[in-house]
C-alpha atoms as a PDB file:
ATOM      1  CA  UNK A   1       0.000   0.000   0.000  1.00  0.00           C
ATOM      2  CA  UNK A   2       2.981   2.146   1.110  1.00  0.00           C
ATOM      3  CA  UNK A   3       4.319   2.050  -2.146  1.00  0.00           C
ATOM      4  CA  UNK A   4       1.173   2.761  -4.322  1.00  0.00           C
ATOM      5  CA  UNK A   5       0.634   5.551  -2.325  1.00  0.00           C
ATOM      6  CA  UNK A   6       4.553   6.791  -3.008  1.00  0.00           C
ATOM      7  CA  UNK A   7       3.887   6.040  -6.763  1.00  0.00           C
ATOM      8  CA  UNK A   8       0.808   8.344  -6.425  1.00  0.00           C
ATOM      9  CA  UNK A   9       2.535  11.591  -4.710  1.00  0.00           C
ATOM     10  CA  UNK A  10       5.282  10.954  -7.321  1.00  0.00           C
ATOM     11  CA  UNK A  11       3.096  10.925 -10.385  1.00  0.00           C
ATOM     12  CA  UNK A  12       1.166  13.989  -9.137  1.00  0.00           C
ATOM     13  CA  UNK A  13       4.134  15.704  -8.633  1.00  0.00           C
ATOM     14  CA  UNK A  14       5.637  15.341 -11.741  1.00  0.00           C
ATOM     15  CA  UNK A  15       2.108  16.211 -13.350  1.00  0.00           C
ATOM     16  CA  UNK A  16       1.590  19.354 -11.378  1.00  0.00           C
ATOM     17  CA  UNK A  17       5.876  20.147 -12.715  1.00  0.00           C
ATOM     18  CA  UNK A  18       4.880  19.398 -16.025  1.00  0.00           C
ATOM     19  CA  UNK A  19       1.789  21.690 -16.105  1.00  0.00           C
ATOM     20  CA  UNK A  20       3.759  24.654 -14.536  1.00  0.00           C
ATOM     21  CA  UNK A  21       7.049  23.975 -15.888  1.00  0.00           C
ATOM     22  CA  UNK A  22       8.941  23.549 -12.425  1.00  0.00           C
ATOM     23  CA  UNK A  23      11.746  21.123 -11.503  1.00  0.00           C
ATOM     24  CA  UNK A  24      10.226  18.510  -8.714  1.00  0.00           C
ATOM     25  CA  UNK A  25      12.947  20.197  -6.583  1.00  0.00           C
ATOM     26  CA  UNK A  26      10.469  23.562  -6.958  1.00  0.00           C
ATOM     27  CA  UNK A  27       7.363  21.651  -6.260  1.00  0.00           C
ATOM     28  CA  UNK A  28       8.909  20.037  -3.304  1.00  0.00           C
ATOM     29  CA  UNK A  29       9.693  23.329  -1.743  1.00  0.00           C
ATOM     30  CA  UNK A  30       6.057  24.727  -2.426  1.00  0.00           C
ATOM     31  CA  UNK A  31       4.547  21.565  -0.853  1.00  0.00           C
ATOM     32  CA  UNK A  32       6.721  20.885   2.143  1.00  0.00           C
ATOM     33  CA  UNK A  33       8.930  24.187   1.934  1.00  0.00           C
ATOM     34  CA  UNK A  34      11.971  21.037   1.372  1.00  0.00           C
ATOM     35  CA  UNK A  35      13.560  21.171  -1.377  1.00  0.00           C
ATOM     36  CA  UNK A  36      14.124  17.268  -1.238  1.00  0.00           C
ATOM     37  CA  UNK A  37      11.165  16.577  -0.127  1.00  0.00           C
ATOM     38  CA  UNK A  38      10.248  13.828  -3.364  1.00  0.00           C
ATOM     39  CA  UNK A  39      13.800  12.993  -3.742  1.00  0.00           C
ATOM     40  CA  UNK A  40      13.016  11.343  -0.065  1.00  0.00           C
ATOM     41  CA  UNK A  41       9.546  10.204  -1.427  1.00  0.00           C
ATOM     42  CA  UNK A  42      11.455   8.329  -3.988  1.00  0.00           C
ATOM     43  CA  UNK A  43      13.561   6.772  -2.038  1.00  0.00           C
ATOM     44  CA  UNK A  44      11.984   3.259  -0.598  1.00  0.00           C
ATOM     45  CA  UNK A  45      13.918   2.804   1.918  1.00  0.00           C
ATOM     46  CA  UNK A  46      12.391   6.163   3.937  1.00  0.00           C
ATOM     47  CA  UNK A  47       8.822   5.813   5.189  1.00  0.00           C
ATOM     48  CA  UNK A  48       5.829   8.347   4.946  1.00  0.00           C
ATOM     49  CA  UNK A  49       2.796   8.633   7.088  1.00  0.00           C
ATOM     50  CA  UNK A  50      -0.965   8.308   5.905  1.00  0.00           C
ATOM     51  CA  UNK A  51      -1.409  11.495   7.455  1.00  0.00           C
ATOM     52  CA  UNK A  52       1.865  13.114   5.024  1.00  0.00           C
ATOM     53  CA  UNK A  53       0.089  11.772   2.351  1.00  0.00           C
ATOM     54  CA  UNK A  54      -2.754  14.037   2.947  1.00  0.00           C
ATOM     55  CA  UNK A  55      -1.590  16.865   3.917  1.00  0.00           C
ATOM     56  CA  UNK A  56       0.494  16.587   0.126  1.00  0.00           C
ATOM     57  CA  UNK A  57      -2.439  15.762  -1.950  1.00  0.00           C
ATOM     58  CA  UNK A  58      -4.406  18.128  -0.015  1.00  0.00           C
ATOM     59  CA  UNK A  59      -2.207  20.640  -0.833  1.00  0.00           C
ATOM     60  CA  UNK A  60      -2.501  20.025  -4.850  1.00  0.00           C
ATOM     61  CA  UNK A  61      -6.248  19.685  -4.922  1.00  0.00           C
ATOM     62  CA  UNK A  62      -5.878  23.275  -3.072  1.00  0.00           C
ATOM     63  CA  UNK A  63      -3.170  24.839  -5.837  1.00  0.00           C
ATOM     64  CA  UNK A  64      -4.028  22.811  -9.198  1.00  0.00           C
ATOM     65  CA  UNK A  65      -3.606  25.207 -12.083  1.00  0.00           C
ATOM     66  CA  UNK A  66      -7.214  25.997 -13.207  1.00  0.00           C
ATOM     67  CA  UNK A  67      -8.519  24.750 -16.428  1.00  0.00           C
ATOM     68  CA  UNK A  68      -6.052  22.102 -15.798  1.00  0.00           C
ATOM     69  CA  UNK A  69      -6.929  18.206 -16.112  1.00  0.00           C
ATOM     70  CA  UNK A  70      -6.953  16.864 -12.701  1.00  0.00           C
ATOM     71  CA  UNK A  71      -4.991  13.389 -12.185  1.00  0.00           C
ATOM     72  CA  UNK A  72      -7.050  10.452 -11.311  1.00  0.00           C
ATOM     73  CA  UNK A  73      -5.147   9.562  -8.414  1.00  0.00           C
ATOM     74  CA  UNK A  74      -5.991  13.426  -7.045  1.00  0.00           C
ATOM     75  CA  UNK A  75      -9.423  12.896  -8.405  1.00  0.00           C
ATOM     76  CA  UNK A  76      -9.910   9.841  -6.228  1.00  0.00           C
ATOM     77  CA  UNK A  77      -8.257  11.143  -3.202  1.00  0.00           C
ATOM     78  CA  UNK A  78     -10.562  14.082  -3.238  1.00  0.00           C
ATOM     79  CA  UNK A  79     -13.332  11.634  -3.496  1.00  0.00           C
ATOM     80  CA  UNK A  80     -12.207   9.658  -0.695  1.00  0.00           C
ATOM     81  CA  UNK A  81     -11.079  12.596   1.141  1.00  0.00           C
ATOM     82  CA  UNK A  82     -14.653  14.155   0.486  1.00  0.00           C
ATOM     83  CA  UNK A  83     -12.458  17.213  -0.471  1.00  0.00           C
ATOM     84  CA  UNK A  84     -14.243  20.173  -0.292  1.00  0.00           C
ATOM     85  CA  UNK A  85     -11.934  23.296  -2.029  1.00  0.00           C
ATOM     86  CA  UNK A  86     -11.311  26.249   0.691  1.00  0.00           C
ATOM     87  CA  UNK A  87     -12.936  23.659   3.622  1.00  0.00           C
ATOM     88  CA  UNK A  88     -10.399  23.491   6.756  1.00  0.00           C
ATOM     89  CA  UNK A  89      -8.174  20.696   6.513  1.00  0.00           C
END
């Protein structure tokens, strides 16, 4: 489970990079104010908690670009989540 939910921070990430044309190294410092912050995500060996993963893809569903396509793993996050945009975390 650990790792799916790695392979879905990662992948969101690099979307969200992609879409406004930042290094992860610049997402990573926007997210977590660390620089590193998905270089350590990468990494297997280093553990996350549920509650990191939240706060992360929280923080996207708050900042996607708008007009943007949103990821399905966001998507079903903010399903699961019952996201609700500018709600109190």
């Amino acid at each position: 489970m650990e790792n799916d939910l790695r392979q879905s921070l990662l992948s969101t990430a690099r979307i969200y990079g992609d879409l406004t044309d930042c290094a992860l190294s610049t997402v990573s410092r926007r997210v977590k104010n660390n620089a590193s912050f998905f270089s350590g995500i990468a990494d297997p060996s280093k553990s996350f908690t549920a509650r990191t993963y939240d706060e992360v893809m929280r923080w996207f569903a708050d900042n996607w670009p708008a007009g943007a396509q949103v990821p399905l793993d966001l998507m079903k996050w903010m399903v699961a989540a019952e996201y609700n945009r500018g709600a109190a975390a």
